[in-house]
Protein backbone atom coordinates (compact mmCIF):
# COMPACT_ATOMS: atom_id res chain seq x y z
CA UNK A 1 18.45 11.79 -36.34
CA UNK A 2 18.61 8.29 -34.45
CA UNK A 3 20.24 5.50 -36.56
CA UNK A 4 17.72 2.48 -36.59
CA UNK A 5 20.51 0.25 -34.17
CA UNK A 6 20.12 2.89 -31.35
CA UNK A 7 16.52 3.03 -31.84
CA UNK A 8 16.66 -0.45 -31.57
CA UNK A 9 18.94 -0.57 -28.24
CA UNK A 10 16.71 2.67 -27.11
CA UNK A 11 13.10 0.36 -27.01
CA UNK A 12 15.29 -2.61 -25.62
CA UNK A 13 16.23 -0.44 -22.76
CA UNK A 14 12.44 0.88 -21.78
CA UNK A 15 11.52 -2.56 -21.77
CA UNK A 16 14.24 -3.87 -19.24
CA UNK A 17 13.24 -0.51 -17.64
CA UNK A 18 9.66 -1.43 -17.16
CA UNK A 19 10.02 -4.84 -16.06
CA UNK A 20 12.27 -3.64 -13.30
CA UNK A 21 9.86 -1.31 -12.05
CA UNK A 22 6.85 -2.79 -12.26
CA UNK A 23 8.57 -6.21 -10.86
CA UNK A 24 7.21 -8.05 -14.48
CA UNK A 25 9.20 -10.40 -15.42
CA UNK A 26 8.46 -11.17 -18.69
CA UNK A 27 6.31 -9.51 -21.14
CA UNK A 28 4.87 -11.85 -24.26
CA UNK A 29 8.00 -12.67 -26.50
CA UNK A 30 5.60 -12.29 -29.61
CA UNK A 31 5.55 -8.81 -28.98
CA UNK A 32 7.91 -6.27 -31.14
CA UNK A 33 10.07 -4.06 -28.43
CA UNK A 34 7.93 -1.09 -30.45
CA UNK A 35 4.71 -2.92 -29.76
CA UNK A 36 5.71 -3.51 -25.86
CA UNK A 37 6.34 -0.16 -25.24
CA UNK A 38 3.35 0.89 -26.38
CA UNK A 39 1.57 -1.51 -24.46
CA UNK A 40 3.48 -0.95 -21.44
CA UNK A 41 2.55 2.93 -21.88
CA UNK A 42 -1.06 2.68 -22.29
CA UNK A 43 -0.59 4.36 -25.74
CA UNK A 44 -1.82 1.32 -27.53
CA UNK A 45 -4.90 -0.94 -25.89
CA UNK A 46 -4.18 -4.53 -25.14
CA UNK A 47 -6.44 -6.64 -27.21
CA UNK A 48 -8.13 -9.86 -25.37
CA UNK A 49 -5.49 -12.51 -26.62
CA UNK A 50 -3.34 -10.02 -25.02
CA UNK A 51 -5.37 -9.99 -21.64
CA UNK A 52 -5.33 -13.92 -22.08
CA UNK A 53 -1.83 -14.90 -22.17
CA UNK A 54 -1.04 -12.28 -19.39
CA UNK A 55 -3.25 -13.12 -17.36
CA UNK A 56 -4.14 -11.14 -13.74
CA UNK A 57 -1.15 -8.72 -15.27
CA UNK A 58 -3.39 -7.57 -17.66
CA UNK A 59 -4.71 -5.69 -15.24
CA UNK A 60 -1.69 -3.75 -14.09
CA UNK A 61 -1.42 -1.79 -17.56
CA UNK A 62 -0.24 0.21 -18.40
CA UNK A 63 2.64 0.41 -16.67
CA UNK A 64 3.69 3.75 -17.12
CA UNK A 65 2.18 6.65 -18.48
């Protein structure tokens, strides 16, 4: 079993991950590392305030899968 702390440092690293790759700088701060890589994988559908505040990104997700 995973302690929560390496879980933690676990989602921390598939964001930096996924930035790096898909050259995006930042995703939205708001979002839980859980809920970004989720987002990031297509496994969860960004809403419209989501599409907002990214912006042309939006369209770029998911970026992995």
């Amino acid at each position: 079993m995973v302690s929560p702390g390496h879980l933690g440092l676990a989602y921390a690293e598939v964001t930096d991950v996924v930035t790096k790759l898909d050259d995006i700088r930042l995703l939205p701060g708001e979002w839980p590392a859980v809920e970004a890589v989720l987002k990031a994988s297509g496994r969860q559908e960004l809403p419209a305030t989501d599409r907002s505040l990214l912006g042309s990104l939006a369209d770029r997700f998911p970026l992995i899968g």
